[in-house]
Protein backbone atom coordinates (compact mmCIF):
# COMPACT_ATOMS: atom_id res chain seq x y z
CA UNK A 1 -91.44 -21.60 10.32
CA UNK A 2 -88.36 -22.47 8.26
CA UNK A 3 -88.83 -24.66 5.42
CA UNK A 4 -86.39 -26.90 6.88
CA UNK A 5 -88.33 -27.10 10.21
CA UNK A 6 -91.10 -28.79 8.06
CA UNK A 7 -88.61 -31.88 7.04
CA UNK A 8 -88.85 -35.07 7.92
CA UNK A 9 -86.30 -37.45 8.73
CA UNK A 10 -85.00 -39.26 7.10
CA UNK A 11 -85.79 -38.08 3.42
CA UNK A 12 -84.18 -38.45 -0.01
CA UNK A 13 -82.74 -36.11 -1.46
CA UNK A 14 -85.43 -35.50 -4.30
CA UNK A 15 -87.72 -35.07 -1.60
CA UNK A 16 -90.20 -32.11 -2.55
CA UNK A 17 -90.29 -30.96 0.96
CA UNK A 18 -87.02 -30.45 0.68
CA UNK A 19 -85.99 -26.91 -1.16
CA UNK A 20 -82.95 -25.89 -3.19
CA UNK A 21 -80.81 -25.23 -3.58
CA UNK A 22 -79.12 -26.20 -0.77
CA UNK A 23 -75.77 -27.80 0.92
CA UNK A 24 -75.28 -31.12 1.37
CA UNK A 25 -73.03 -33.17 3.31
CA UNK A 26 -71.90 -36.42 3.35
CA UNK A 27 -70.96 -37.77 6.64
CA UNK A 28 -69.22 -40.76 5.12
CA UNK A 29 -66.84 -38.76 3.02
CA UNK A 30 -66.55 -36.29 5.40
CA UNK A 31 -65.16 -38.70 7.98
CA UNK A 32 -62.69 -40.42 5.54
CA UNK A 33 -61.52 -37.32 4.95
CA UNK A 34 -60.82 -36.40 8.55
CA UNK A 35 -59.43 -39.84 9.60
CA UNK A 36 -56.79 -39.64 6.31
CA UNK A 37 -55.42 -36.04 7.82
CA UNK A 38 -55.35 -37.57 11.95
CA UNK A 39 -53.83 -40.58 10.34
CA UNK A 40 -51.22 -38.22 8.43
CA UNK A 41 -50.11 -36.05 11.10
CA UNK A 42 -50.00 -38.80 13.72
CA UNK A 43 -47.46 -40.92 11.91
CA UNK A 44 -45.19 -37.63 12.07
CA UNK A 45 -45.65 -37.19 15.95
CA UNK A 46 -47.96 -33.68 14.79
CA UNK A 47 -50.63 -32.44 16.58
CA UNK A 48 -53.48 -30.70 14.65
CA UNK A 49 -54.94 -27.38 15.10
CA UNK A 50 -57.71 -27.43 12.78
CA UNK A 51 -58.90 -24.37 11.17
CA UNK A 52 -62.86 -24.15 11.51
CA UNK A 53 -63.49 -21.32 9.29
CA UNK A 54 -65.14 -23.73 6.42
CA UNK A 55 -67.17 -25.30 8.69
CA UNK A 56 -68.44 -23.08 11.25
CA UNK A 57 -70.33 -25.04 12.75
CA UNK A 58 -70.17 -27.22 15.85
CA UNK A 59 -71.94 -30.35 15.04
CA UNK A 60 -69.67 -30.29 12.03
CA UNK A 61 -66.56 -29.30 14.70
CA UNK A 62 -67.33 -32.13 17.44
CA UNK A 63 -66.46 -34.01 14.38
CA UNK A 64 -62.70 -32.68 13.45
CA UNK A 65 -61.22 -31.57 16.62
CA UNK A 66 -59.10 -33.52 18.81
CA UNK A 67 -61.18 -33.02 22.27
CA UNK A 68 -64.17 -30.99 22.48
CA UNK A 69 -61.81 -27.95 23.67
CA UNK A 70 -59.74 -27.86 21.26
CA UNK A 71 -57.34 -26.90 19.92
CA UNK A 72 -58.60 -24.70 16.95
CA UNK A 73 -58.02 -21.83 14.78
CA UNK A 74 -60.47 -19.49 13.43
CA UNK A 75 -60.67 -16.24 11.13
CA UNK A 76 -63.45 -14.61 12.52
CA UNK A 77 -64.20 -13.23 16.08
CA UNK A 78 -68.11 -14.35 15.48
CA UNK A 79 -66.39 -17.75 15.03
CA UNK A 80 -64.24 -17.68 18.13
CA UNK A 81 -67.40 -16.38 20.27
CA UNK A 82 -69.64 -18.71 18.93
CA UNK A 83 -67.33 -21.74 19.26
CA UNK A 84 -66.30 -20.47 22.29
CA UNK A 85 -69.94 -20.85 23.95
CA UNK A 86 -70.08 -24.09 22.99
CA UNK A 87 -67.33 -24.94 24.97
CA UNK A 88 -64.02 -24.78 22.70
CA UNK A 89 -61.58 -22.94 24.99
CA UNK A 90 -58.29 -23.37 23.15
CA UNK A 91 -58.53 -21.07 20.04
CA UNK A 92 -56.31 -19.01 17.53
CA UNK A 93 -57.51 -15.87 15.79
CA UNK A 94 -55.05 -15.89 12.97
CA UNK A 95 -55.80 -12.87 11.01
CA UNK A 96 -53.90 -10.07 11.88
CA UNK A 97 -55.12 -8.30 14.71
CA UNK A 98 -55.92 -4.67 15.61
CA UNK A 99 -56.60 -2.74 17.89
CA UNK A 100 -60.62 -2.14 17.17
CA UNK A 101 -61.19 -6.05 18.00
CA UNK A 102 -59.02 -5.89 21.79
CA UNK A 103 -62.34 -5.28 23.31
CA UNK A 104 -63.75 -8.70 22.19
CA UNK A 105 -60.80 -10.57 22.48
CA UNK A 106 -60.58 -9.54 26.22
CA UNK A 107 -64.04 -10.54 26.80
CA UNK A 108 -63.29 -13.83 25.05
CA UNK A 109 -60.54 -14.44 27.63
CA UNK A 110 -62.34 -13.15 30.33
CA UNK A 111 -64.94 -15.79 29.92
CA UNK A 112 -62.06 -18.51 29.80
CA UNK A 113 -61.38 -18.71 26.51
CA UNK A 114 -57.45 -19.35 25.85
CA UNK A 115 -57.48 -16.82 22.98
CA UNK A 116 -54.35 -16.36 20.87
CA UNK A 117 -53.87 -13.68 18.10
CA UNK A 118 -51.02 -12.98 15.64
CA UNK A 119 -49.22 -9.55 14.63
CA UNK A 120 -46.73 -8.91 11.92
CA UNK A 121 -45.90 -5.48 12.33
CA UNK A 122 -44.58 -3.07 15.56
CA UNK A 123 -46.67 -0.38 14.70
CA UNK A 124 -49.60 -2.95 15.06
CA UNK A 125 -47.86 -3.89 18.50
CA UNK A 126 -47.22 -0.38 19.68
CA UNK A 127 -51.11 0.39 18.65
CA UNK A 128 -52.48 -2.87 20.67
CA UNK A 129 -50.28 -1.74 23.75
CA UNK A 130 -51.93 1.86 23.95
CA UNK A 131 -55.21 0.28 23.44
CA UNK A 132 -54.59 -1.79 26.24
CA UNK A 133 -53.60 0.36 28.63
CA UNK A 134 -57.19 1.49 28.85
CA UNK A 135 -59.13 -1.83 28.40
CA UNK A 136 -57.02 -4.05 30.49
CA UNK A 137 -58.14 -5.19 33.98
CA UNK A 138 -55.39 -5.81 36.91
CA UNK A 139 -56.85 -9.39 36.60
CA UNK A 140 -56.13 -9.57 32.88
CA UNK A 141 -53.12 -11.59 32.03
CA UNK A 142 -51.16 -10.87 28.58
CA UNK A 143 -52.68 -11.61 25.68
CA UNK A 144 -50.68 -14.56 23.93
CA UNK A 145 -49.24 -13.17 20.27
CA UNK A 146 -47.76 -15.26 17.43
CA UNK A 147 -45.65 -13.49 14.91
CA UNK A 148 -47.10 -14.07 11.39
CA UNK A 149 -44.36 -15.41 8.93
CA UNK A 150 -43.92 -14.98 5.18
CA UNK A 151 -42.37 -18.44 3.98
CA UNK A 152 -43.39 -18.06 0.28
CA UNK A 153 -44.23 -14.52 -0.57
CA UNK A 154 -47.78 -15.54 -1.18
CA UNK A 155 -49.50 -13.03 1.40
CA UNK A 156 -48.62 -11.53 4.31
CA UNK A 157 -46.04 -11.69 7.07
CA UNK A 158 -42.49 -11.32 8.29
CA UNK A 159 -39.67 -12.47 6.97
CA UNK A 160 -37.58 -15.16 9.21
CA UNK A 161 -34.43 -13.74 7.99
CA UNK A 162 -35.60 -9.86 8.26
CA UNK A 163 -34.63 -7.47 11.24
CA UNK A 164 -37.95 -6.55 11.07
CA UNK A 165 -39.15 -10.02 12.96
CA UNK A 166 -37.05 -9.04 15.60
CA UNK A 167 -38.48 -5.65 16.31
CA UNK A 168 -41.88 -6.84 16.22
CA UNK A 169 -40.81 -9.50 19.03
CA UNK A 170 -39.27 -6.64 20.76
CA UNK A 171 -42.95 -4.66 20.89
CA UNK A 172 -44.60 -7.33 22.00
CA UNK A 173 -42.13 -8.30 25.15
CA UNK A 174 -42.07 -4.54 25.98
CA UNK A 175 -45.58 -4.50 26.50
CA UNK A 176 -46.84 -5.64 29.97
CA UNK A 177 -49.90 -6.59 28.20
CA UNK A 178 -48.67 -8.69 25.45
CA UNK A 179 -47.02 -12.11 25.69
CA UNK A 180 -45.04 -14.05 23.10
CA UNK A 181 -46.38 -17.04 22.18
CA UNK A 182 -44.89 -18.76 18.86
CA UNK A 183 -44.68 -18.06 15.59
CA UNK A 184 -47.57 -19.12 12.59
CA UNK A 185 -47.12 -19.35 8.79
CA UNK A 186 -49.39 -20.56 6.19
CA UNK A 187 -48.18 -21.70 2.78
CA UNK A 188 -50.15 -20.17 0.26
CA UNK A 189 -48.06 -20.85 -2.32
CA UNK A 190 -49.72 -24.39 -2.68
CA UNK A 191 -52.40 -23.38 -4.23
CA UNK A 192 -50.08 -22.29 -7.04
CA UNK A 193 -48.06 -25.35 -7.83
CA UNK A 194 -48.32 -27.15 -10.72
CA UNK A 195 -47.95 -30.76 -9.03
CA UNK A 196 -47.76 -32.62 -6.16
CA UNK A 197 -43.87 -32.77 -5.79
CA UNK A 198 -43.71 -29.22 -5.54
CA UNK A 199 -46.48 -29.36 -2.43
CA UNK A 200 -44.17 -31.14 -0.97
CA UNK A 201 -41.33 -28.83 -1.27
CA UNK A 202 -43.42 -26.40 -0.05
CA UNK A 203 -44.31 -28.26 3.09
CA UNK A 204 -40.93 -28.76 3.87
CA UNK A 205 -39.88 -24.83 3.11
CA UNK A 206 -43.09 -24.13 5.26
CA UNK A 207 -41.56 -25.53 8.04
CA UNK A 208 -38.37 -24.41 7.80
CA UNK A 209 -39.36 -20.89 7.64
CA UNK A 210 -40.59 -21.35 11.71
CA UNK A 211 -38.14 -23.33 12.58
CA UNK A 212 -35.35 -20.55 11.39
CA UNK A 213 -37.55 -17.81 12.51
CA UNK A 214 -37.64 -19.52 16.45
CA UNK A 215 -34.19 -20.07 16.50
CA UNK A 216 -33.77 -16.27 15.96
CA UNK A 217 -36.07 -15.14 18.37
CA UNK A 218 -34.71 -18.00 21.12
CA UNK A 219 -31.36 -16.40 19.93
CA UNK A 220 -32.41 -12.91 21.34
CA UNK A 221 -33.51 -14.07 24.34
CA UNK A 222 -37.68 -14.40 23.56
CA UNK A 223 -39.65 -17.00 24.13
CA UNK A 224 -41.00 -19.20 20.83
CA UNK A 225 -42.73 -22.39 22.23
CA UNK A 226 -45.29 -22.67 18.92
CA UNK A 227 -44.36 -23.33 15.49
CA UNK A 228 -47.64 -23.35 13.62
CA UNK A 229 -47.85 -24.33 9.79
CA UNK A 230 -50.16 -25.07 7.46
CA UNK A 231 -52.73 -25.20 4.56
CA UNK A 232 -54.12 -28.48 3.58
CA UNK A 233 -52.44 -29.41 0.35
CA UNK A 234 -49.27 -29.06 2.14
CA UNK A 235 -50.52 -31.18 5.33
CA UNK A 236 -51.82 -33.38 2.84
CA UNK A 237 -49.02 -33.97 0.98
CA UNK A 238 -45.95 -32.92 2.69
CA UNK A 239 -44.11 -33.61 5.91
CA UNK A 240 -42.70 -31.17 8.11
CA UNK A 241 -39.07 -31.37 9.77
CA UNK A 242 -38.76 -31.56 13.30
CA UNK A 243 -39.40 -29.09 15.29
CA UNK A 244 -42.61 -27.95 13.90
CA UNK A 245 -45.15 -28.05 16.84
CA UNK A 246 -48.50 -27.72 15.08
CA UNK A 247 -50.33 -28.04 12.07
CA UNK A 248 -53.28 -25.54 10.82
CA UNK A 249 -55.70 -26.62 7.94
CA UNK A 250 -59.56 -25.78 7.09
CA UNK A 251 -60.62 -27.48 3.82
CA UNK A 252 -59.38 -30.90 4.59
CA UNK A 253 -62.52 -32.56 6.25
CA UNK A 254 -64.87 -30.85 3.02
CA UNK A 255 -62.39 -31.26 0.19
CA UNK A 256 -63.21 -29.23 -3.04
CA UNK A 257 -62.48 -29.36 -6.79
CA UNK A 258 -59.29 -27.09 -6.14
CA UNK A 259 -58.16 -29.46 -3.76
CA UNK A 260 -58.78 -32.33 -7.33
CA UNK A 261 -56.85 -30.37 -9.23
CA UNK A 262 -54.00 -30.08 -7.06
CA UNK A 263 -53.38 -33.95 -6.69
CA UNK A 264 -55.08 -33.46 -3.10
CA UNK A 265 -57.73 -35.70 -3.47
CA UNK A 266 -60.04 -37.10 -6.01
CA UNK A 267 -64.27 -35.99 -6.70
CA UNK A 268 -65.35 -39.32 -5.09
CA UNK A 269 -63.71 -37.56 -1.36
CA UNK A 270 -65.64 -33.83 -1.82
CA UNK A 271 -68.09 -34.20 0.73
CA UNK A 272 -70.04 -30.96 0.29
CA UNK A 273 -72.06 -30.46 -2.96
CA UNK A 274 -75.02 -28.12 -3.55
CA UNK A 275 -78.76 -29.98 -4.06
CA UNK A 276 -80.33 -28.05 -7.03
CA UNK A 277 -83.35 -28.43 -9.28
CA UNK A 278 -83.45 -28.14 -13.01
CA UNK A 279 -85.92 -25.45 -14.07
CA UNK A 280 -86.10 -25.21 -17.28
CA UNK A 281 -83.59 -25.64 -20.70
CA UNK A 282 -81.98 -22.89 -22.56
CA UNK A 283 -83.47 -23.17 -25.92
CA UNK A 284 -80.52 -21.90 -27.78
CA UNK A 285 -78.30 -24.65 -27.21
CA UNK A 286 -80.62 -27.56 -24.55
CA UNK A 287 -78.35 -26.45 -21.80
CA UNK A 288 -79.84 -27.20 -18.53
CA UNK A 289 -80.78 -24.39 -16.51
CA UNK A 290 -81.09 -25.14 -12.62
CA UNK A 291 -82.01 -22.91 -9.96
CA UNK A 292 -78.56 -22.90 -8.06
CA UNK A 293 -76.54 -19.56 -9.30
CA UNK A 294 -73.66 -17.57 -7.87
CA UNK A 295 -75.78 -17.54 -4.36
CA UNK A 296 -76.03 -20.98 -3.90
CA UNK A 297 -72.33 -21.62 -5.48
CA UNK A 298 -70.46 -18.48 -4.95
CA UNK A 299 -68.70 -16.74 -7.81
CA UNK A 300 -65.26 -18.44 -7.47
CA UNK A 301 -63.93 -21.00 -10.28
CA UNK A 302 -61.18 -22.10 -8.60
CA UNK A 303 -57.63 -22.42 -10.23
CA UNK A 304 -59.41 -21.44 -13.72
CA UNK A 305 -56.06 -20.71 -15.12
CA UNK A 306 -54.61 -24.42 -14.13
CA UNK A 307 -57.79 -26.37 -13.93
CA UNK A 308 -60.19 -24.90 -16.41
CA UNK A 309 -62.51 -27.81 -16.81
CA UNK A 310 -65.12 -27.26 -13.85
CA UNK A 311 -67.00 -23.95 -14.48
CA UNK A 312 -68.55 -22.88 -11.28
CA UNK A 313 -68.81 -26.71 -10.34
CA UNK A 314 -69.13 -30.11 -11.14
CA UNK A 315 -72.21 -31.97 -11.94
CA UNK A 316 -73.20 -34.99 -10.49
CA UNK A 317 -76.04 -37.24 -10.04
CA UNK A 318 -78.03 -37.60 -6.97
CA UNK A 319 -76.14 -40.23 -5.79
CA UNK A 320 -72.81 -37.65 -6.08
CA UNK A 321 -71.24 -39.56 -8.93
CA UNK A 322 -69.85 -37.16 -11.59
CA UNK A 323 -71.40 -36.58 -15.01
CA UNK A 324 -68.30 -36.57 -17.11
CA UNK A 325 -68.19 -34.03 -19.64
CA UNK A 326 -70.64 -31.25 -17.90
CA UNK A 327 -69.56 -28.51 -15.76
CA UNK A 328 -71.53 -24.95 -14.64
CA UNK A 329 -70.55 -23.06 -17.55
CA UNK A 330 -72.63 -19.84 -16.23
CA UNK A 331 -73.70 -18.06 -12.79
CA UNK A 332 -76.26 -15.55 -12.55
CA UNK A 333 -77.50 -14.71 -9.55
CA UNK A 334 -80.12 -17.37 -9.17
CA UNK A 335 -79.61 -19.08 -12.04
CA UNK A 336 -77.04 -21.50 -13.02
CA UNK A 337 -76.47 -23.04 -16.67
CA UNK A 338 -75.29 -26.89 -17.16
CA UNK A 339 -73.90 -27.31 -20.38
CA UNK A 340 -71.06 -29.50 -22.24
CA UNK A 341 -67.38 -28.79 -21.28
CA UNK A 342 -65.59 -26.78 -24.04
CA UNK A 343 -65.19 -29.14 -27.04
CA UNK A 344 -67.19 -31.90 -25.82
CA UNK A 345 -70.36 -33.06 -26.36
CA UNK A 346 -72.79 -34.18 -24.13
CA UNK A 347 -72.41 -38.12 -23.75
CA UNK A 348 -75.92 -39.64 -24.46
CA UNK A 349 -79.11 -38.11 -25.47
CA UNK A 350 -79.98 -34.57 -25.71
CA UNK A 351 -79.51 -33.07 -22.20
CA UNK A 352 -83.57 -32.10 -21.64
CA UNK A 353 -84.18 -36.09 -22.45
CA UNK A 354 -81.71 -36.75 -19.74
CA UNK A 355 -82.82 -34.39 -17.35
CA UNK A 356 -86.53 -32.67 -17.48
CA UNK A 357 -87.50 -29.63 -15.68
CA UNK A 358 -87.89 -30.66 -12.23
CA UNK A 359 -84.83 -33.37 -11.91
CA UNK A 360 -82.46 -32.47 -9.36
CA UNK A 361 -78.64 -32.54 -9.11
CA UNK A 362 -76.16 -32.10 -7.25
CA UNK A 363 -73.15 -29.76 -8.06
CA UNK A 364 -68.93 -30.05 -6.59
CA UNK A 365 -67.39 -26.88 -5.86
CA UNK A 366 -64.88 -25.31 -6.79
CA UNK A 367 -64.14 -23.72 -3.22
CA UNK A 368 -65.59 -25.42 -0.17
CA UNK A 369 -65.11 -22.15 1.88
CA UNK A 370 -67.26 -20.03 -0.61
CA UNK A 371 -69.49 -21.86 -1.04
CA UNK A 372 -70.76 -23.33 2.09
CA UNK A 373 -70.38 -19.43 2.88
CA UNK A 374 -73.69 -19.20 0.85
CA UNK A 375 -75.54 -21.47 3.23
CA UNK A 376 -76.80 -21.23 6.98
CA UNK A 377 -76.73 -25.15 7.49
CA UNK A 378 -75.62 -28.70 6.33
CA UNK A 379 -78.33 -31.04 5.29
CA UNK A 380 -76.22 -34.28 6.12
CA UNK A 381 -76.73 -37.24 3.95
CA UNK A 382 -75.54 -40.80 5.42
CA UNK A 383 -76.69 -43.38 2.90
CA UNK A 384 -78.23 -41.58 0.87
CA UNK A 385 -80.45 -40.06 3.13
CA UNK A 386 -80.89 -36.45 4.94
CA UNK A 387 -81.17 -37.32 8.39
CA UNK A 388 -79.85 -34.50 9.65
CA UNK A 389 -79.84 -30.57 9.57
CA UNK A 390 -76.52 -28.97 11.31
CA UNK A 391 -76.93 -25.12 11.18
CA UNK A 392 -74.12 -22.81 10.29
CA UNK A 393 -73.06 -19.30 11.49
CA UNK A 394 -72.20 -15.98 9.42
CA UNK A 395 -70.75 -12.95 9.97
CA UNK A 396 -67.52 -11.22 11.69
């Protein structure tokens, strides 16, 4: 028996039945969140492809996508199984495929999944085409490729402008087993800028990248009905030109401290936050120490270089309103430390006045991706109260 299983609902968060640390979400935040993105999107005539690999889970998915089919996107094929058994049929894979993943991907389709993947390379194309050949059925029909595009140098993909885009197309309509679909970029670069004006630049750029790289491939004869963009500070902030057919993002519907310090959103929208219990006080300085470490939070401190302030995370009360001035200055494993921001004191009395072993917390994060990685469910708060417990999947 889980120590969840033992909850009843509704309880408060300080609940002692309850353990931590764990990951909380608020419903209320979560569904401003979503609406602001739908409402975003619609006024440009987009249609949404939301990317489920934050949430990965499907009472958390019913939630964000358009119709219980889909459409969605996904980086892991334990994602696109599992969401495809519960009935979401229209699905991306967009992280480049090979050839050691065909035999699950067919198997996906085969069960009448809609499965699309993406390629940026013709030796990747000639590789998936000799695969093929032996794990193809006569039944099978050809497996629907997007072209990955670079549009800001940030990660992978093909340049619109290259010859290179062109040969890949070629591999792919060569092959009797591959179709082409589209064309899919993601602008990474957001997550660099220095403010919101430049998001938007990048939004626009984003979209001009698959627009020029279709027109190309239309030129020489292929077919290029999807132009898929996205990342959610340039959804967010940014509109697309016309002639963009789709928009991809993941973190939008969790929101993060990243997404704060971009101009995104503000700490009163992050709906996830991590329930933790102070157990004890480091004696050197009073910092707090709670039982909520790199496991609970995950190691990553966001844009440290840009946004230095946070730590590991944010602290807030149990209600989820900030305590300005402290941040999780230190991970350990299991361990976290609370302690003043650099060159600030801690507002109001001495922090082990404020909060005695025992008290609990929540904390932001810095990445909503890493750290709801840590968890295997959502304990869902609506008015303050868990009433619900929405498990989460793992794995590749």
């Amino acid at each position: 028996m889980t120590p969840r299983s033992r909850l009843n609902f509704p309880c408060a968060p300080d609940d002692p039945a309850l353990p931590t640390p764990c990951l909380l979400l608020d419903e209320a935040r979560m569904a401003g969140n979503i609406a602001r993105f739908n409402r975003h999107l619609a006024r440009q005539g987009l249609a949404a492809r939301p990317h489920l690999k934050t949430c990965k889970s499907m009472a958390a998915a019913q939630r964000i996508l358009r119709t219980p089919a889909g459409p969605a996107t996904v980086s892991t094929l334990a994602e696109a199984e599992y969401f495809a058994a519960n009935g979401v049929t229209d699905i991306c894979y967009a992280v480049g495929m090979t050839p050691d993943k065909l035999e699950r991907v067919l198997a996906l389709r085969r069960g009448g999944t809609d499965l699309s993947v993406i390629l940026d390379d013709p030796v990747t194309a000639g590789l998936l085409d000799a695969a093929a050949k032996r794990l193809f059925n006569d039944g099978d029909s050809p497996l629907p490729v997007l072209l990955e595009l670079d549009c800001d140098g940030h990660r992978s993909g093909l340049d619109p402008q290259g010859e290179e885009l062109l040969a890949v197309a070629a591999a792919v309509q060569a092959s009797p087993f591959l179709g082409l679909r589209g064309v899919l970029t993601h602008a990474g670069a957001a997550y660099a800028c220095t403010d919101t004006a430049q998001i938007a630049a990048l939004a626009r750029q984003e979209g001009e990248a698959a627009i020029a790289a279709a027109e190309r491939l239309r030129g020489a004869g292929h077919d290029c009905a999807v132009l898929s963009v996205g990342s959610t500070p340039t959804a967010l902030l940014g509109e697309y030109p016309q002639g963009v057919t789709e928009v991809r993002a993941g973190v939008y519907p969790f929101m993060d401290l990243t997404m704060c310090g971009l101009g995104v959103c503000t700490p009163d929208a992050v709906a996830l936050s991590v329930l933790t219990t102070v157990i004890g006080h480091r004696r050197q300085d009073g910092a707090l120490v709670v039982d909520a470490g790199w496991m609970a939070l995950a190691q990553d401190r966001g844009l440290e270089a840009s946004f230095p302030r946070w730590g590991y995370g944010l602290p807030c009360t149990l209600d989820g309103t900030p305590l300005p001035g402290l941040r999780v200055s230190v991970c350990n494993q299991e361990h976290g430390i609370i302690s003043p921001c650099t060159g600030e004191d801690a507002p109001g009395p001495a922090l082990h006045e404020r909060f005695p072993a025992g008290s609990r917390l929540r904390i932001l994060p810095n990445h909503a991706c890493a750290t709801a990685a840590q968890h295997d469910a959502y304990h869902v708060l609506r008015q303050g109260q868990i009433t619900a417990c929405w498990e989460r999947i793992r794995g590749w």
